[in-house]
Protein backbone atom coordinates (compact mmCIF):
# COMPACT_ATOMS: atom_id res chain seq x y z
CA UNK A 1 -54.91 -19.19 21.17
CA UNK A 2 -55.47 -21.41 18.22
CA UNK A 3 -59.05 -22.03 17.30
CA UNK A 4 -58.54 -25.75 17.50
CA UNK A 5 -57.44 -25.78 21.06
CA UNK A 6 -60.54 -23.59 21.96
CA UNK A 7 -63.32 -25.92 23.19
CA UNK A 8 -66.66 -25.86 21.16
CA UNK A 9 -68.10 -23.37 24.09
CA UNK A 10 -65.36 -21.03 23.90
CA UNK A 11 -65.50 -21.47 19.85
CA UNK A 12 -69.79 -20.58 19.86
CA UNK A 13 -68.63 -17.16 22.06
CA UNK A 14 -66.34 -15.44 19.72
CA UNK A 15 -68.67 -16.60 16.66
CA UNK A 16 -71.29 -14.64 18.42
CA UNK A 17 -69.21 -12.04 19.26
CA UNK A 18 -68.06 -11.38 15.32
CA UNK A 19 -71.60 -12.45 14.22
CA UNK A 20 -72.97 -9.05 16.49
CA UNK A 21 -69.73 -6.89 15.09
CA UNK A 22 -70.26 -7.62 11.81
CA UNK A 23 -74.17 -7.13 12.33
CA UNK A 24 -73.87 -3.86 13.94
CA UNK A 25 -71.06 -2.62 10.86
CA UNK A 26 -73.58 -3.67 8.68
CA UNK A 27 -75.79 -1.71 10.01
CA UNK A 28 -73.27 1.49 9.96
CA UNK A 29 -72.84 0.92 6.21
CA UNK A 30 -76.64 0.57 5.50
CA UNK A 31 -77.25 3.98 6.81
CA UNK A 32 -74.04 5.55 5.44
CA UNK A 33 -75.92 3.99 1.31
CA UNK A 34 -79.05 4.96 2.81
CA UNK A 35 -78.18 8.83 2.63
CA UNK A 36 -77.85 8.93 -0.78
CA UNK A 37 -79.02 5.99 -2.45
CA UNK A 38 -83.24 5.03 -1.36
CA UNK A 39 -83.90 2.15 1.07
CA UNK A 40 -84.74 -0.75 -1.41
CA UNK A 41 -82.30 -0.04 -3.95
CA UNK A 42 -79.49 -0.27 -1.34
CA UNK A 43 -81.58 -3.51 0.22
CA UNK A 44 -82.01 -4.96 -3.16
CA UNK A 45 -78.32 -4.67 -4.61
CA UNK A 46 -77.10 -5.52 -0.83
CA UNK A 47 -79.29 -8.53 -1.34
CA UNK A 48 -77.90 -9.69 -4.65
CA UNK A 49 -73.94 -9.68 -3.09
CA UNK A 50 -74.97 -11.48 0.53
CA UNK A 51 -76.81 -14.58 -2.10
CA UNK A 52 -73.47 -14.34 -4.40
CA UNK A 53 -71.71 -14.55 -1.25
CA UNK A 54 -73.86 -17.51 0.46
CA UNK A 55 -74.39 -19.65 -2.65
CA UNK A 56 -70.32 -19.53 -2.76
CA UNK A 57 -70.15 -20.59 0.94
CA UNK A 58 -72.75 -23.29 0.38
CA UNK A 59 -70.64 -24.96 -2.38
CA UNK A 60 -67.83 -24.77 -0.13
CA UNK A 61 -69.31 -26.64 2.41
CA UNK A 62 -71.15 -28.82 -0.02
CA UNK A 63 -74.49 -27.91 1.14
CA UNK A 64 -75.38 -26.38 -2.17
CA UNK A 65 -77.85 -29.62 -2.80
CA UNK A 66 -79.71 -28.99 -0.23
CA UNK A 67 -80.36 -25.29 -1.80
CA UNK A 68 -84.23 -26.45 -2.49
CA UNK A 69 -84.77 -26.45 1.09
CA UNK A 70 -85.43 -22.83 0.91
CA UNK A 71 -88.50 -22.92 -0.59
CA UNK A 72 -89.73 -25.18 2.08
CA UNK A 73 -93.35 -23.37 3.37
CA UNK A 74 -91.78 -23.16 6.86
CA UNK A 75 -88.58 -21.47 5.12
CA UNK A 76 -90.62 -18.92 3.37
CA UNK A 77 -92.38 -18.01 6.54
CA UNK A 78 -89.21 -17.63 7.89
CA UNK A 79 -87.97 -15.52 5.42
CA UNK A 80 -90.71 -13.15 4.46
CA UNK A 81 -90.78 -12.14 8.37
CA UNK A 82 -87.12 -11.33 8.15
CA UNK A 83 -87.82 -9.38 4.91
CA UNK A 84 -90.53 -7.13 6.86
CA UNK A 85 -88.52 -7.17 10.26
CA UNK A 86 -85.16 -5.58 8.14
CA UNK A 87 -86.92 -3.43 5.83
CA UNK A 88 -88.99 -1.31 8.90
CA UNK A 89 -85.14 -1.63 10.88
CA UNK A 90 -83.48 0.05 8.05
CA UNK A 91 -86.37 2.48 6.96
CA UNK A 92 -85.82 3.71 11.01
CA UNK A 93 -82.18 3.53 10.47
CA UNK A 94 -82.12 5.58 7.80
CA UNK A 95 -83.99 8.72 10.09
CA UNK A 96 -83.00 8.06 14.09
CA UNK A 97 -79.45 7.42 15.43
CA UNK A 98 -78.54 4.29 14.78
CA UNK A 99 -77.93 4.11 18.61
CA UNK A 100 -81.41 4.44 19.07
CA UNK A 101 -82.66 2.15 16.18
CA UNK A 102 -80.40 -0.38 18.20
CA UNK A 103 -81.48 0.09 21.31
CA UNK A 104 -84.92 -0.34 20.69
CA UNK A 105 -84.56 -3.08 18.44
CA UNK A 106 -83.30 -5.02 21.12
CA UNK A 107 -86.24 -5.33 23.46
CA UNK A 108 -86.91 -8.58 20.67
CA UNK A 109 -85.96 -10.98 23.32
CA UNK A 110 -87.95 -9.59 25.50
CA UNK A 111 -91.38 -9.81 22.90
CA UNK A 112 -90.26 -13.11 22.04
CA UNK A 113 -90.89 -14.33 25.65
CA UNK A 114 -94.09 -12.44 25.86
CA UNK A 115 -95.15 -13.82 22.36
CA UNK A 116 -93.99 -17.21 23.40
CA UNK A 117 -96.63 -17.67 25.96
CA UNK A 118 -99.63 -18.08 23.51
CA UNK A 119 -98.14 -18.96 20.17
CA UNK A 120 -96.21 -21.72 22.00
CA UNK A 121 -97.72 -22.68 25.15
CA UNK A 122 -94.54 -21.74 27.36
CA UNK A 123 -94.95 -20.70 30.93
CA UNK A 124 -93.71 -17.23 31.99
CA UNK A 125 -92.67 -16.86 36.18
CA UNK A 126 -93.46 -13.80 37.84
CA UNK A 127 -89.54 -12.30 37.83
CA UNK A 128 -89.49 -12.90 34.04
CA UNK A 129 -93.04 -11.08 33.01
CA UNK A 130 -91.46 -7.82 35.51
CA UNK A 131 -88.43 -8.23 33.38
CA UNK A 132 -90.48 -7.57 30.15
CA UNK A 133 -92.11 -4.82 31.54
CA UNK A 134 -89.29 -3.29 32.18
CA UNK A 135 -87.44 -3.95 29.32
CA UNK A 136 -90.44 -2.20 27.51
CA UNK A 137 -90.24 0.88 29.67
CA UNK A 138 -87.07 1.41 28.78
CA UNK A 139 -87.86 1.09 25.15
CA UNK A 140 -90.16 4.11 25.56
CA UNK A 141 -88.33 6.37 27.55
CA UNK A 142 -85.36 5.61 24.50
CA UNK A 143 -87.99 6.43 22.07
CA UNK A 144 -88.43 9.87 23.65
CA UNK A 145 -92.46 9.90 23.33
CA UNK A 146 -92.59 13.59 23.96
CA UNK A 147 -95.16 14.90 21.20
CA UNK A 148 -92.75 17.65 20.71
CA UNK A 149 -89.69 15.69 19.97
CA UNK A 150 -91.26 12.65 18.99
CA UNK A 151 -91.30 10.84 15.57
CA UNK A 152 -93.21 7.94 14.41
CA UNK A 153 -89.90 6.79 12.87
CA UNK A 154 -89.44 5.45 16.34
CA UNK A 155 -92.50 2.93 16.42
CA UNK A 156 -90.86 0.75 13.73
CA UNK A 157 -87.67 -0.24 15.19
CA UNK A 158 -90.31 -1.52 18.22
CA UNK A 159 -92.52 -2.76 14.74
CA UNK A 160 -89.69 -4.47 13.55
CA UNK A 161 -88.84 -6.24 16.82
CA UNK A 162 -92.10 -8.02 17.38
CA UNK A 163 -91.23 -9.00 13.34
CA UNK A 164 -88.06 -10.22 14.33
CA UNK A 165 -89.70 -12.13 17.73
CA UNK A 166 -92.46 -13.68 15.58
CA UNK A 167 -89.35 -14.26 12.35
CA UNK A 168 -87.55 -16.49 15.95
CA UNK A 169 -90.27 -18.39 17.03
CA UNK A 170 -90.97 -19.76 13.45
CA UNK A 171 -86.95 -20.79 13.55
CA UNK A 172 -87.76 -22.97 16.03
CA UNK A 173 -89.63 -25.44 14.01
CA UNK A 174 -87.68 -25.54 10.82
CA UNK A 175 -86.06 -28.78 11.46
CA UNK A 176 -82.26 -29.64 11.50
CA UNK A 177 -82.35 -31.39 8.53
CA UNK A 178 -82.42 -28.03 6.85
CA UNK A 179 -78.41 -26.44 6.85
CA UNK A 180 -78.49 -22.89 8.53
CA UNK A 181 -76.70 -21.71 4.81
CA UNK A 182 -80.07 -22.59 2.97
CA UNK A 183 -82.24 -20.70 6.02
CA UNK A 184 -79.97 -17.45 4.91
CA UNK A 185 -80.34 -18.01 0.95
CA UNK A 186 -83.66 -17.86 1.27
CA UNK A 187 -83.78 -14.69 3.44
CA UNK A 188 -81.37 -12.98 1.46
CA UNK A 189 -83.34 -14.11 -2.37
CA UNK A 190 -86.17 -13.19 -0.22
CA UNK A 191 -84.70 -9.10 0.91
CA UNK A 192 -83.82 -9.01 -2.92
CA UNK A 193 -87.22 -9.74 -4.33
CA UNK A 194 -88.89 -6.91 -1.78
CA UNK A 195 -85.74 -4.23 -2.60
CA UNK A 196 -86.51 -5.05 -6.28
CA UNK A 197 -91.09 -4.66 -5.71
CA UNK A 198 -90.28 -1.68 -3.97
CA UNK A 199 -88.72 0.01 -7.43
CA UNK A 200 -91.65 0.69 -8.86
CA UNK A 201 -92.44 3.67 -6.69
CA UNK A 202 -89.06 4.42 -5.19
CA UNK A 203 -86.27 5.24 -8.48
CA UNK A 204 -83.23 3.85 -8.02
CA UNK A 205 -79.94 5.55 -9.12
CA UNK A 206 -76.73 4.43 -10.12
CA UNK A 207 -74.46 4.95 -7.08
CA UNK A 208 -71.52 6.19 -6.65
CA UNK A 209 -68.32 4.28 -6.51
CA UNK A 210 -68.03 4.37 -2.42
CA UNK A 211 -71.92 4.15 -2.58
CA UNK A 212 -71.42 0.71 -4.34
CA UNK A 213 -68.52 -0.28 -1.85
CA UNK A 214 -70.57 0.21 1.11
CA UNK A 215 -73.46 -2.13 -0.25
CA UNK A 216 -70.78 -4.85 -1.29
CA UNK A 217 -69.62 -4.88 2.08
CA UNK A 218 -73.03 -4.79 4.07
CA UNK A 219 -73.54 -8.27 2.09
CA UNK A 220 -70.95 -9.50 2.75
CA UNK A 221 -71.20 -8.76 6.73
CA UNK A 222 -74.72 -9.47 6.27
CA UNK A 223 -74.07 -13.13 5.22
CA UNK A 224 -71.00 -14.03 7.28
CA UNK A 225 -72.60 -12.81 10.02
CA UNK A 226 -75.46 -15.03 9.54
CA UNK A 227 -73.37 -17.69 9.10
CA UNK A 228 -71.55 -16.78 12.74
CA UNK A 229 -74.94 -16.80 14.17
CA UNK A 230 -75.76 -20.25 12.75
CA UNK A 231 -72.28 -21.52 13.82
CA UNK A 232 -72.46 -20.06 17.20
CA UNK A 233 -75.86 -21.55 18.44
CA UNK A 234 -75.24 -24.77 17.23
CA UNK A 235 -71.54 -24.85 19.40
CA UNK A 236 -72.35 -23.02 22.45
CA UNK A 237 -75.24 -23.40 25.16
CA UNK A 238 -77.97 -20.73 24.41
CA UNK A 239 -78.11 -19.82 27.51
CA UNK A 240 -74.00 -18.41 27.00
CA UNK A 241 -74.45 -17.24 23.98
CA UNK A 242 -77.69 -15.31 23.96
CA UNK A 243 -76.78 -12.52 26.41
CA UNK A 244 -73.95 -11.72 23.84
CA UNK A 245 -76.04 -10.13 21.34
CA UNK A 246 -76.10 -7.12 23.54
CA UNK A 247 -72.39 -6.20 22.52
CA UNK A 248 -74.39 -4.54 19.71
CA UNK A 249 -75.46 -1.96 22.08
CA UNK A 250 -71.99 -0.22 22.93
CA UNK A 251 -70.88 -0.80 19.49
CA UNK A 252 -73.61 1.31 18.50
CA UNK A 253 -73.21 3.98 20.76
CA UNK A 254 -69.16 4.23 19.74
CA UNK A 255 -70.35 4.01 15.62
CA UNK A 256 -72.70 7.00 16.17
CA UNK A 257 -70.39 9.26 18.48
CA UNK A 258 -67.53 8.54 15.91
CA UNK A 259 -68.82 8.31 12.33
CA UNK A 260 -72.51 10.60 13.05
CA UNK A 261 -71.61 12.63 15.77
CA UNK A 262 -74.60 11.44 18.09
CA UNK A 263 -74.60 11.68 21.50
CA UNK A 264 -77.23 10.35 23.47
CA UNK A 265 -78.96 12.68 26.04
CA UNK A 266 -80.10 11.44 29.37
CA UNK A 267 -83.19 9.93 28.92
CA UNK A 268 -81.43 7.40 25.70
CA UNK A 269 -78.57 6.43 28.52
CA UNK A 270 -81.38 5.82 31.48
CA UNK A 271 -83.74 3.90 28.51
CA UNK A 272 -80.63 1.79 27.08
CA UNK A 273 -79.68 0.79 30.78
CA UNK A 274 -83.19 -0.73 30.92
CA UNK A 275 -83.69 -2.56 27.89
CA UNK A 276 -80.42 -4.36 28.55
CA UNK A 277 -80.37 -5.06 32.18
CA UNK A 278 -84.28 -6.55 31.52
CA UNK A 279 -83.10 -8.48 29.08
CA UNK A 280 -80.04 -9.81 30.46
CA UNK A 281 -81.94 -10.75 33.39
CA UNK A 282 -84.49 -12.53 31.35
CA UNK A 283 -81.85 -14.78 29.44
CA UNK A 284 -80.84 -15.33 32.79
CA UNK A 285 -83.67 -16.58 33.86
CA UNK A 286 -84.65 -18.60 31.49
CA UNK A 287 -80.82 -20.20 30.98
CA UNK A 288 -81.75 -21.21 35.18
CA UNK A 289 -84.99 -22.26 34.35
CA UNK A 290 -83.80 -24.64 31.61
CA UNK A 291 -80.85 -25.59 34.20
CA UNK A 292 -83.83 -26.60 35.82
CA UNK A 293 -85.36 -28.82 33.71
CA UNK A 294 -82.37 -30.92 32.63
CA UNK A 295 -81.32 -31.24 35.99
CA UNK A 296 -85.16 -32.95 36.83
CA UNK A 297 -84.77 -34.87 33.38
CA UNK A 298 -81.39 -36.60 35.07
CA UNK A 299 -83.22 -37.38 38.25
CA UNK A 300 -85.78 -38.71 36.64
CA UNK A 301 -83.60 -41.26 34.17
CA UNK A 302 -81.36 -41.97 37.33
CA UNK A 303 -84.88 -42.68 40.15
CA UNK A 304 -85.64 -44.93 36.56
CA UNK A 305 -82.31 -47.10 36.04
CA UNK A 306 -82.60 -47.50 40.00
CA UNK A 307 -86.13 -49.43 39.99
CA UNK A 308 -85.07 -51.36 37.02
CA UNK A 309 -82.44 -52.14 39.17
CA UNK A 310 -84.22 -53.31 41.94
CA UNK A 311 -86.30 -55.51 39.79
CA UNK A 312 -83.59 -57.11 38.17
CA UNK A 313 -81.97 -58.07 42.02
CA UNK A 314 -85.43 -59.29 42.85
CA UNK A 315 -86.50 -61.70 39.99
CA UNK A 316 -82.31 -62.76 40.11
CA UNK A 317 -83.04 -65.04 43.26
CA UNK A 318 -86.12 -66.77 41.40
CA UNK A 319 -84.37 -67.28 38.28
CA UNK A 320 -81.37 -68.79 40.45
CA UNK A 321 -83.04 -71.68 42.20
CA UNK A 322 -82.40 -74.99 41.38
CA UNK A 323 -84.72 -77.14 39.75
CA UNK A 324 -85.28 -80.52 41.39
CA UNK A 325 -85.38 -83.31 39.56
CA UNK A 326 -87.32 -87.18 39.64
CA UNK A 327 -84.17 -89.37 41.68
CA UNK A 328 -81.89 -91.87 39.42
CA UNK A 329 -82.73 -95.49 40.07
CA UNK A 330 -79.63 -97.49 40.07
CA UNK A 331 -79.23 -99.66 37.43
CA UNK A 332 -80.23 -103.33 38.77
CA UNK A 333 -77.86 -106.44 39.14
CA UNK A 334 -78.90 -109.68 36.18
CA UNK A 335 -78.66 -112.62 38.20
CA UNK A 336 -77.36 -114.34 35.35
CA UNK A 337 -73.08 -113.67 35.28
CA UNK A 338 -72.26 -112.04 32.32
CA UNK A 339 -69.92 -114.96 30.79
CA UNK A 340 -72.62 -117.59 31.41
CA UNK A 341 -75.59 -114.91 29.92
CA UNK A 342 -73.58 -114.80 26.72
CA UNK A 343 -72.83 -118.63 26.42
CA UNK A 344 -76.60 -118.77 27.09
CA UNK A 345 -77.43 -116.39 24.39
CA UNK A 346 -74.67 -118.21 22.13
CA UNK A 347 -76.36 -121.54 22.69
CA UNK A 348 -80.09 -120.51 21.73
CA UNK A 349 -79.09 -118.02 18.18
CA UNK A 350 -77.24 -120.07 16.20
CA UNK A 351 -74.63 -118.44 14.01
CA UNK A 352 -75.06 -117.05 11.22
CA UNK A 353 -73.80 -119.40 8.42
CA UNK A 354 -74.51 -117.70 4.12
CA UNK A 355 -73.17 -121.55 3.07
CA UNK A 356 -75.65 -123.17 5.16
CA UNK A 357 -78.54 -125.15 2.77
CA UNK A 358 -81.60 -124.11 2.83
CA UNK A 359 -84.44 -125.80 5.06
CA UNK A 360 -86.29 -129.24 4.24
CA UNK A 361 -89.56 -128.95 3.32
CA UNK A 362 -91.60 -132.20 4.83
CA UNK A 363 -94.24 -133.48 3.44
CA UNK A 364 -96.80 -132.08 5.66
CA UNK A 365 -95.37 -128.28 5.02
CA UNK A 366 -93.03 -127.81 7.82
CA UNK A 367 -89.69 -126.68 7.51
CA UNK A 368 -87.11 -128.88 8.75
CA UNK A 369 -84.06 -127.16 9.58
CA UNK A 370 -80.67 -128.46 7.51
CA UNK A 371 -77.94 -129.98 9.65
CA UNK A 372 -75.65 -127.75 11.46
CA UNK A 373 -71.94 -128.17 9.70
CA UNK A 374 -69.80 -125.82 11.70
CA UNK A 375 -68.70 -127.10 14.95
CA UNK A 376 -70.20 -124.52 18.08
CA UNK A 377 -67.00 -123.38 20.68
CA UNK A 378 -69.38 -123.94 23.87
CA UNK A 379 -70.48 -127.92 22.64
């Protein structure tokens, strides 16, 4: 199927599908650099491609003038969160399985709901708050926090969720008027100036030729995928598209059995089923619970447009009645006929006559009319 005859729904899914692919490869390639080349050198180079790679796409789409939008304070906030949340991901990455890296990174829903409730004011239900609960058990039992197989590398991926949760909930009030391209610009200029601070005790070393090939390619997954992400929240319901960053989970599993050689023991499997039932449950819940709320917001307009309804067919009868108005007299009858008023009126003007002479002065001072010349028809 063409992707013009998919609807806009359909459209958001399989960007958010490829965004989580290309998020999770990424993620291979990082710790494939990671064993030979140190964390902030492969960060900082991967950095440098995915802002070569996003400052191309931006003056593609023409967004490349809004590009000083990502030094907006909001923007930085944004960004220096993501710096910190993929810096403590990859450090983990670098030591556990990336199955269980993954896994435990994705109880962030879960601490974005719980961290919603006082940074934001939102209300959590009872189902929901036993849903985070267990979505955090399950972290643990993944993180295996036996003291005799237990590393603190596991506490960051956990570390770099709450990062991540905290990185989401300062999303939500960038506005729209920034483009989603600028948002990533100024995470990825932001990844580059950490990988570049954290040089100065960490020595970077040239890499080798598939050493550099990996890093090319985690920016450029790195930024499309971004881009996906962007593209599929803005097409698709959240409520469809948010469960389907779980695909990462599997794809996880299949990269370390394949490419590491992992296989997860009892306790990951149990842990993993945990973490993503809880938090498919919670996106379910909260996708009803917004379902919810638009579905009151309707009534509401509709109980609204009815009463202004109502008033209109009550004032209508009030506007529509007749004004009386004072009764005509009929005009009344002259007694004088009409042929004999204007013979009447003929007889007492006289015509006027420009040739007549002018008036007689007397002796005592009155004027005495000149003689009439022209002959009157009614004499």
């Amino acid at each position: 199927m063409s992707l013009r005859l998919m609807s806009p729904t359909l459209r958001g899914i399989a960007a958010m599908i490829a965004a989580m692919m290309l998020f999770i490869t990424n993620d291979m390639m990082l710790k494939l650099a990671t064993q030979h080349l140190p964390v902030g050198e492969v960060l900082g180079v991967r950095s440098v491609f995915a802002t070569l790679f996003v400052l191309a796409l931006l003056a593609f789409t023409g967004e490349l003038r809004h590009a000083l939008g990502a030094f907006r304070p909001k923007v930085i906030a944004r960004s220096s969160l993501d710096s910190a949340t993929t810096f403590l991901y990859v450090i983990a990455l670098a030591v556990l399985p990336i199955s269980t890296t993954t896994t435990i990174y994705m109880a962030a829903p879960l601490i974005t709901t719980a961290l919603a409730v006082p940074l934001l004011g939102e209300k959590v239900g009872l189902k929901r708050a036993i849903a985070i609960a267990i979505g955090f058990s399950g972290a643990v039992v993944v993180a295996h926090p036996d003291p005799a197989t237990f590393s603190l590398f596991a506490i960051l991926p956990l570390i770099a969720a709450t990062c991540g949760s905290l990185r989401d909930i300062v999303t939500r009030g960038i506005g729209a008027h920034v483009p989603g391209g600028v948002v990533v610009l100024s995470s990825t200029i932001a990844l580059g100036v950490t990988g570049a601070a954290f040089a100065a005790w960490e020595p970077w070393s040239i890499p080798t030729l598939a050493g550099g090939a990996l890093i090319v390619a985690a920016g450029a997954t790195f930024a499309f995928g971004n881009l996906l992400l962007v593209y599929a929240f803005r097409h698709a319901p959240v409520q469809v598209v948010s469960p389907l960053r779980y695909v990462m989970v599997p794809v996880a599993l299949i990269y370390g059995y394949f490419i590491f050689g992992h296989v997860p023991d009892s306790w990951a499997t149990i842990g993993t089923i945990l973490v993503v039932g809880a938090g498919l449950y919670s996106i379910q819940q909260e996708a009803a619970r917004s379902h919810k709320a638009d579905k009151d917001a309707k009534a509401r307009e509709v109980e609204k447009a009815r009463e202004a309804e109502r008033a209109a067919a009550t004032a209508a009868p009030l506007e529509a009645a007749p004004i009386e108005s004072a009764p005509v007299m009929p005009p009344v009858a002259s007694p004088i006929p009409a042929a004999a008023g204007s013979a009447v009126a003929t007889r007492l003007s006289p015509p006027a006559n420009d040739d007549a002479p002018p008036a007689k002065v007397t002796k005592g001072g009155a004027p005495q009319p000149a003689a009439i010349t022209r002959e009157c028809p009614h004499s």
